[in-house]
C-alpha atoms as a PDB file:
ATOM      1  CA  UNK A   1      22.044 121.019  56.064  1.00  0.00           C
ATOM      2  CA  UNK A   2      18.581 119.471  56.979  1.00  0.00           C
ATOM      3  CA  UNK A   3      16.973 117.196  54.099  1.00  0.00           C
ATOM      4  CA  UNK A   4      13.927 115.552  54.086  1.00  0.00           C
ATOM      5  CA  UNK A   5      16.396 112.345  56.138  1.00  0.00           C
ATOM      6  CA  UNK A   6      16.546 114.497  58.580  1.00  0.00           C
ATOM      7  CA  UNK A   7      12.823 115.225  59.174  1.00  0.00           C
ATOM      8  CA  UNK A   8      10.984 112.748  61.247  1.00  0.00           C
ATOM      9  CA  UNK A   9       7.878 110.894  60.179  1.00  0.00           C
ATOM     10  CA  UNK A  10       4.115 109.905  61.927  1.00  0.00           C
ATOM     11  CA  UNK A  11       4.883 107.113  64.442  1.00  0.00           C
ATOM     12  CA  UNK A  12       7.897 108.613  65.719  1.00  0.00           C
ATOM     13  CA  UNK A  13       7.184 109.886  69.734  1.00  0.00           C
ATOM     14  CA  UNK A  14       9.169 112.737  69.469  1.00  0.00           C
ATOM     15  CA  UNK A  15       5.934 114.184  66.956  1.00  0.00           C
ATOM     16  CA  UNK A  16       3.523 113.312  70.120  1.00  0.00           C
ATOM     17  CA  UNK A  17       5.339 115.048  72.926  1.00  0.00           C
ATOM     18  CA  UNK A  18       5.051 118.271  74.641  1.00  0.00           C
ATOM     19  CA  UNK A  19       8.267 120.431  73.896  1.00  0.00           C
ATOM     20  CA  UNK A  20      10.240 122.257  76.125  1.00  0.00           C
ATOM     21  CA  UNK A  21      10.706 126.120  76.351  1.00  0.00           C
ATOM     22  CA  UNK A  22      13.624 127.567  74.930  1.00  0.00           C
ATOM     23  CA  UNK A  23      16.270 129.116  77.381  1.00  0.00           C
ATOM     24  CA  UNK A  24      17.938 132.614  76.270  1.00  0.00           C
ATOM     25  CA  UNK A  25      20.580 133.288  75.668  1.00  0.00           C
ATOM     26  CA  UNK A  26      20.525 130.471  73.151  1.00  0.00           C
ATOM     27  CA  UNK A  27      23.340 127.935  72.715  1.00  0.00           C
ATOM     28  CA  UNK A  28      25.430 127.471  69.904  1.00  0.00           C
ATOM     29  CA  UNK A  29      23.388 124.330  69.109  1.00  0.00           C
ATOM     30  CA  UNK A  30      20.199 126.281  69.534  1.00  0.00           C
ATOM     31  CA  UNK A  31      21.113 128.896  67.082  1.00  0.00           C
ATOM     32  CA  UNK A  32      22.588 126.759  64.403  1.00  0.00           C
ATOM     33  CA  UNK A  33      19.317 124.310  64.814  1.00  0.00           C
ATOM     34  CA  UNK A  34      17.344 127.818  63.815  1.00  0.00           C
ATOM     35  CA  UNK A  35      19.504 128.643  60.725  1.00  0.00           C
ATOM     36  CA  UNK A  36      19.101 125.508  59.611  1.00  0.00           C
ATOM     37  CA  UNK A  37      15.735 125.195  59.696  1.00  0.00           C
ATOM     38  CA  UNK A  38      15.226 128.381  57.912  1.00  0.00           C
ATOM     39  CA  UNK A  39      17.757 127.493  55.558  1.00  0.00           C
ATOM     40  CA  UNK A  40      15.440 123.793  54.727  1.00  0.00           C
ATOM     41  CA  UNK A  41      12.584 126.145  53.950  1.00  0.00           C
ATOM     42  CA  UNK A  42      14.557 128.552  51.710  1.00  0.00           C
ATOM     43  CA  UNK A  43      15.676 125.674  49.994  1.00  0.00           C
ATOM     44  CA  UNK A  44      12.750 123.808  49.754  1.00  0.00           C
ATOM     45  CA  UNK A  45      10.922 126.850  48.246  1.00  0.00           C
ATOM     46  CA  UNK A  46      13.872 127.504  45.489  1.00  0.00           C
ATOM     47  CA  UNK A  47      12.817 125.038  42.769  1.00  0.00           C
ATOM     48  CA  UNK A  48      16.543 124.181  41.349  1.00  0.00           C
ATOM     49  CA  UNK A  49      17.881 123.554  44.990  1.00  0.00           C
ATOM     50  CA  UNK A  50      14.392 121.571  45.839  1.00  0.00           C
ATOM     51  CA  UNK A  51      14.871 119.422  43.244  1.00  0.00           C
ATOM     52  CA  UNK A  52      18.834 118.452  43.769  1.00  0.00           C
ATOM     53  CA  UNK A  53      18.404 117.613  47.163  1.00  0.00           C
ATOM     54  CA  UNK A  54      14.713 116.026  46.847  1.00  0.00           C
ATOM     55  CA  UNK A  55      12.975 118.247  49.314  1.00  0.00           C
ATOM     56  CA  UNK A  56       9.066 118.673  49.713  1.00  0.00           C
ATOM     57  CA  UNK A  57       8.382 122.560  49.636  1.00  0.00           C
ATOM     58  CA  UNK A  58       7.526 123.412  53.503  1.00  0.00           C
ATOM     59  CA  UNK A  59       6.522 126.894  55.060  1.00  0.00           C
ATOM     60  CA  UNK A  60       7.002 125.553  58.228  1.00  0.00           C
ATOM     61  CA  UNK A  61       9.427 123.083  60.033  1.00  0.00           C
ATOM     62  CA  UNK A  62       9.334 123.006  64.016  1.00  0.00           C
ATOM     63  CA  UNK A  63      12.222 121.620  65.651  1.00  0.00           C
ATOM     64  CA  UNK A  64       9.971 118.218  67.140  1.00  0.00           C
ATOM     65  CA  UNK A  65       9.947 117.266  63.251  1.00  0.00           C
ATOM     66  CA  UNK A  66      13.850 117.073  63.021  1.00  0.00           C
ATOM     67  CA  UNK A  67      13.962 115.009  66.398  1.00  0.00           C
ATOM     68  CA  UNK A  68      14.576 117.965  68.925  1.00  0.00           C
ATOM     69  CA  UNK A  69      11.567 117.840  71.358  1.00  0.00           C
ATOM     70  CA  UNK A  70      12.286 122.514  71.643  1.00  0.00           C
ATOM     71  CA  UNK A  71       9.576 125.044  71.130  1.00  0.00           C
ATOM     72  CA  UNK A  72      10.791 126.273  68.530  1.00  0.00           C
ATOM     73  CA  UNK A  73       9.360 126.723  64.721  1.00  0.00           C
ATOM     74  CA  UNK A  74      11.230 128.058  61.611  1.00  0.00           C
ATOM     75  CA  UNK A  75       7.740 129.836  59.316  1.00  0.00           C
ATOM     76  CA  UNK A  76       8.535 131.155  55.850  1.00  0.00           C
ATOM     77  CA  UNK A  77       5.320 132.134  54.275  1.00  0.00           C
ATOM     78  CA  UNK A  78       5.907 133.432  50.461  1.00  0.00           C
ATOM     79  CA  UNK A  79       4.858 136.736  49.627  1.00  0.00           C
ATOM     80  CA  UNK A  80       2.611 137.514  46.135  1.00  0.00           C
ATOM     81  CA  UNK A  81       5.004 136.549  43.340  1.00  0.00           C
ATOM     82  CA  UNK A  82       8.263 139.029  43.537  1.00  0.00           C
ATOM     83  CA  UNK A  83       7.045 140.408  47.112  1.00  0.00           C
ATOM     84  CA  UNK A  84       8.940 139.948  50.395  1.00  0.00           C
ATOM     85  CA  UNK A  85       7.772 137.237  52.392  1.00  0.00           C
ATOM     86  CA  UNK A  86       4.385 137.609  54.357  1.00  0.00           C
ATOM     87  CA  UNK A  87       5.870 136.173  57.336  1.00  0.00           C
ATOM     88  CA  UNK A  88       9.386 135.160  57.844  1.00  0.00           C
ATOM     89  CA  UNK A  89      10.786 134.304  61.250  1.00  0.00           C
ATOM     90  CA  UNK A  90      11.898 131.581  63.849  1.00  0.00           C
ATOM     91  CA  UNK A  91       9.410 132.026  66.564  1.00  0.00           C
ATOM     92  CA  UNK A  92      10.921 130.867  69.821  1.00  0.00           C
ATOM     93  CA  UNK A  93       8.435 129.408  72.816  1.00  0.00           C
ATOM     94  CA  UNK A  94       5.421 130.924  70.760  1.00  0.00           C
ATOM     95  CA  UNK A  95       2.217 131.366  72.511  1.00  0.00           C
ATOM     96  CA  UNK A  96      -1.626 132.007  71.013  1.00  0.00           C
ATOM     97  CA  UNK A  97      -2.594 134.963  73.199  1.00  0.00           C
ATOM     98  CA  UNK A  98      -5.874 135.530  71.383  1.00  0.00           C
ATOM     99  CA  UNK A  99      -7.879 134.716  68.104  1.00  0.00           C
ATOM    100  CA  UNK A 100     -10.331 135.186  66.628  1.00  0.00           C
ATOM    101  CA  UNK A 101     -13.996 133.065  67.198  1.00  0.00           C
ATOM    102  CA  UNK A 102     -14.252 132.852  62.991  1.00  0.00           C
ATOM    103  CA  UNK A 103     -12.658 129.577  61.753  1.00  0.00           C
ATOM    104  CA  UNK A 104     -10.913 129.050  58.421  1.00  0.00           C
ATOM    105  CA  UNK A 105      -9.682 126.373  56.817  1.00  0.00           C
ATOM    106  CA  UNK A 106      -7.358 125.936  53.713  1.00  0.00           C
ATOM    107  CA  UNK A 107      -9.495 124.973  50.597  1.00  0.00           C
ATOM    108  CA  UNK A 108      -7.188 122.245  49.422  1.00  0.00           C
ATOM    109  CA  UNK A 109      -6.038 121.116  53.314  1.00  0.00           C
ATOM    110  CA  UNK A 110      -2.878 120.596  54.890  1.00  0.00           C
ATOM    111  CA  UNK A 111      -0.079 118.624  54.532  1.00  0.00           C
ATOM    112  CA  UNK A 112       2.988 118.079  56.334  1.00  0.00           C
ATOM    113  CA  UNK A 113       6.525 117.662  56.031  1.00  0.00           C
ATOM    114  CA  UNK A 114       6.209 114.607  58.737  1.00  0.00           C
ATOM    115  CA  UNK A 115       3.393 112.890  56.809  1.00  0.00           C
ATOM    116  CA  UNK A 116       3.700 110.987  53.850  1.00  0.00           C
ATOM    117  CA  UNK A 117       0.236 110.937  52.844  1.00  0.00           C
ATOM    118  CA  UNK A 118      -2.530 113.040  51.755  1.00  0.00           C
ATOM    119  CA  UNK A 119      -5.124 113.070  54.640  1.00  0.00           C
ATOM    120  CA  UNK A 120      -8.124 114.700  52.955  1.00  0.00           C
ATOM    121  CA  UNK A 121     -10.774 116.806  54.925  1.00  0.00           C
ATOM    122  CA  UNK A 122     -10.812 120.911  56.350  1.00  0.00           C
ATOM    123  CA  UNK A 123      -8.625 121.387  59.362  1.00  0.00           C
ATOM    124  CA  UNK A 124     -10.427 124.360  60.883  1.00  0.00           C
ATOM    125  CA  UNK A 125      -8.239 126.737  62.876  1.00  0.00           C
ATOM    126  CA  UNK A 126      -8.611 130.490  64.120  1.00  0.00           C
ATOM    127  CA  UNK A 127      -9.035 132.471  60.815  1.00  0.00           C
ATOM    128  CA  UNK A 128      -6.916 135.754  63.127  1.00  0.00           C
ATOM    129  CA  UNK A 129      -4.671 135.143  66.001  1.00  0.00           C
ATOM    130  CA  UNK A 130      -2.017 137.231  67.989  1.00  0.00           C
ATOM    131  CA  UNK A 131       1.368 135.439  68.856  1.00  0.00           C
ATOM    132  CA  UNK A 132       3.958 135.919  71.279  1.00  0.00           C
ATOM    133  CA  UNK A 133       7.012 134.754  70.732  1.00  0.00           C
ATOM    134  CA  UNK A 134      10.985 135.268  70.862  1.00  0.00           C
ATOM    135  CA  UNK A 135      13.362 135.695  68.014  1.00  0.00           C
ATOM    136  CA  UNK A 136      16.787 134.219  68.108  1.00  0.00           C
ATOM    137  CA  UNK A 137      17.917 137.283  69.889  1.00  0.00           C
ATOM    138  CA  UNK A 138      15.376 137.006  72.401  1.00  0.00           C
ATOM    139  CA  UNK A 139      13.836 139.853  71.604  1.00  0.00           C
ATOM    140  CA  UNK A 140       9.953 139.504  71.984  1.00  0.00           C
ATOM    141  CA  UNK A 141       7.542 140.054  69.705  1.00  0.00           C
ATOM    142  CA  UNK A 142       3.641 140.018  69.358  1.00  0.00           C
ATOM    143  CA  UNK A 143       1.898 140.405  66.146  1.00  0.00           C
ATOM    144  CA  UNK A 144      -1.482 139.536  64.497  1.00  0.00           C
ATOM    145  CA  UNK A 145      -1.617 137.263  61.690  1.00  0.00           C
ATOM    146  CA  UNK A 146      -4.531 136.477  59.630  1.00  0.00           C
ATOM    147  CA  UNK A 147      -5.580 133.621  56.725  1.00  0.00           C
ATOM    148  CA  UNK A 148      -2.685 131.790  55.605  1.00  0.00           C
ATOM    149  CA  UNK A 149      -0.106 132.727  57.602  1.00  0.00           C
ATOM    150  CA  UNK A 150      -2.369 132.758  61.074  1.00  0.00           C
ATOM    151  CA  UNK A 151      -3.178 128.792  59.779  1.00  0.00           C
ATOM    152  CA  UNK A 152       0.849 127.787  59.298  1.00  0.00           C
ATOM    153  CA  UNK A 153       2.430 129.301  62.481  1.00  0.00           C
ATOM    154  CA  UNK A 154      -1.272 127.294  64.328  1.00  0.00           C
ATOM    155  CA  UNK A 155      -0.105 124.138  62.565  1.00  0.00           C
ATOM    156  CA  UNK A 156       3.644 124.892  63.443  1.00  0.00           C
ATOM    157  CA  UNK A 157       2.623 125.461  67.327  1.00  0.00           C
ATOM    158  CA  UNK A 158       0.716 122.389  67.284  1.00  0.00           C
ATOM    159  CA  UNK A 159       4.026 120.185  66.907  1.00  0.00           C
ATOM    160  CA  UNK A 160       5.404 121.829  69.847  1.00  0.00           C
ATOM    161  CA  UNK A 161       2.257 120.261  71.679  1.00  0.00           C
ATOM    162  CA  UNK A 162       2.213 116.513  69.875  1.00  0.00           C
ATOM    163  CA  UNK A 163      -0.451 117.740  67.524  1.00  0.00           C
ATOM    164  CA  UNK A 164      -0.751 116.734  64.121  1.00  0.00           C
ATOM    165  CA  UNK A 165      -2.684 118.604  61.851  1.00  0.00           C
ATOM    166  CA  UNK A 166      -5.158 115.820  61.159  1.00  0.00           C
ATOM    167  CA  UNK A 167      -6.177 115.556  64.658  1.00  0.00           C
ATOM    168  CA  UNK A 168      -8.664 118.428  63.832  1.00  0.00           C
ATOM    169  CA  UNK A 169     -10.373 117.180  61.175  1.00  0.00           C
ATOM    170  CA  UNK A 170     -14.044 115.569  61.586  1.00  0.00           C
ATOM    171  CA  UNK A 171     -13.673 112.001  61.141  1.00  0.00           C
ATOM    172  CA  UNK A 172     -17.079 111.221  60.903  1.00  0.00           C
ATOM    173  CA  UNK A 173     -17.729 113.763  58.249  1.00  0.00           C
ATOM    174  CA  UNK A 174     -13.992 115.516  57.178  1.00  0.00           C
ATOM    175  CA  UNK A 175     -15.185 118.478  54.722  1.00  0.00           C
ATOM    176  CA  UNK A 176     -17.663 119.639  57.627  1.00  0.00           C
ATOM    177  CA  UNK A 177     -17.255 123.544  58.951  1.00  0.00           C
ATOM    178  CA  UNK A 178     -19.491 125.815  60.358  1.00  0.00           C
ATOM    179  CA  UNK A 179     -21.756 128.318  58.201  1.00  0.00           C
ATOM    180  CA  UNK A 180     -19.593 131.238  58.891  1.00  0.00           C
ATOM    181  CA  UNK A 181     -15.996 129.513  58.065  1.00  0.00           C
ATOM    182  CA  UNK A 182     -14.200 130.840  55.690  1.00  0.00           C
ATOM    183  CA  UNK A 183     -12.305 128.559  53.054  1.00  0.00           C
ATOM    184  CA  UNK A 184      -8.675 130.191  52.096  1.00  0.00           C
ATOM    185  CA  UNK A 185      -7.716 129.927  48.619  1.00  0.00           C
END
């Protein structure tokens, strides 16, 4: 089971290297490294199990945060209270195949599992994008995402590039955007 030990924090290389694809079929270590990443962000979303294993709530863990330099992402965005999740999936060597021009940024900015400190300021991504990517069948997919989960699987592909998500924000003036930005409660 992955716990917050297990996650890797800013400093560590592994956050600030390029991952490698994924090769299908995947190995036994491959799948179980999936599961368990899912299975972090179930947890750390279920308030009883959160709080007996001390996890921070995620909706996204990629596998360069637990050490293993794959592109590969576990994203479990929650649904409207009682729904199904908006997006649940491990996306396997996911690309960006288009977005949107319109930024967006989340109105109370990011965090991340990997950081251990608030880093205040808008991190402006694509507002829409389309992704490619594999499941842990290998079955491909492409979808369009929009608002909140369009901004967590950005910030999730970012890791598998050695981005962090405060390498977008304006350091000379962090709650800048552009006029037609939106903000995302």
């Amino acid at each position: 089971m992955i716990t917050m030990k297990n996650i890797i924090r800013e400093g560590n290389d592994t956050l600030r290297s390029q991952s490698k694809d994924v090769a299908f079929p995947l190995s036994a270590d491959n799948k179980k490294l999936a599961q368990d990443m899912m299975t972090f962000l179930e947890n750390s979303q279920d308030q009883k199990i959160a709080e007996k294993y001390h996890l921070r709530a995620g909706v996204g863990l990629a596998a360069p945060q637990v050490d293993v330099p794959l592109n590969m992402a576990a994203v479990l965005v929650p649904g409207p209270e009682g729904e199904d999740p908006s997006f649940k999936d491990v996306i396997i060597n996911p690309v960006i195949i288009s977005h949107s021009v319109q930024g967006a940024a989340l109105s109370e900015g990011e965090g991340c599992l990997s950081v251990d400190r608030d880093v205040p300021g808008y991190v402006v991504r694509h507002d829409r994008i389309t992704l490619r990517y594999y499941d842990t069948n290998g079955e491909q997919h492409k979808i369009r995402l929009k608002n909140y989960p369009a901004i967590v699987c950005q910030h999730e592909i970012d890791h598998l590039h050695g981005t962090l998500f405060y390498d977008h924000i304006n350091k000379q003036e962090p709650f800048s955007m552009e006029d037609d930005d939106l903000i995302i409660e």
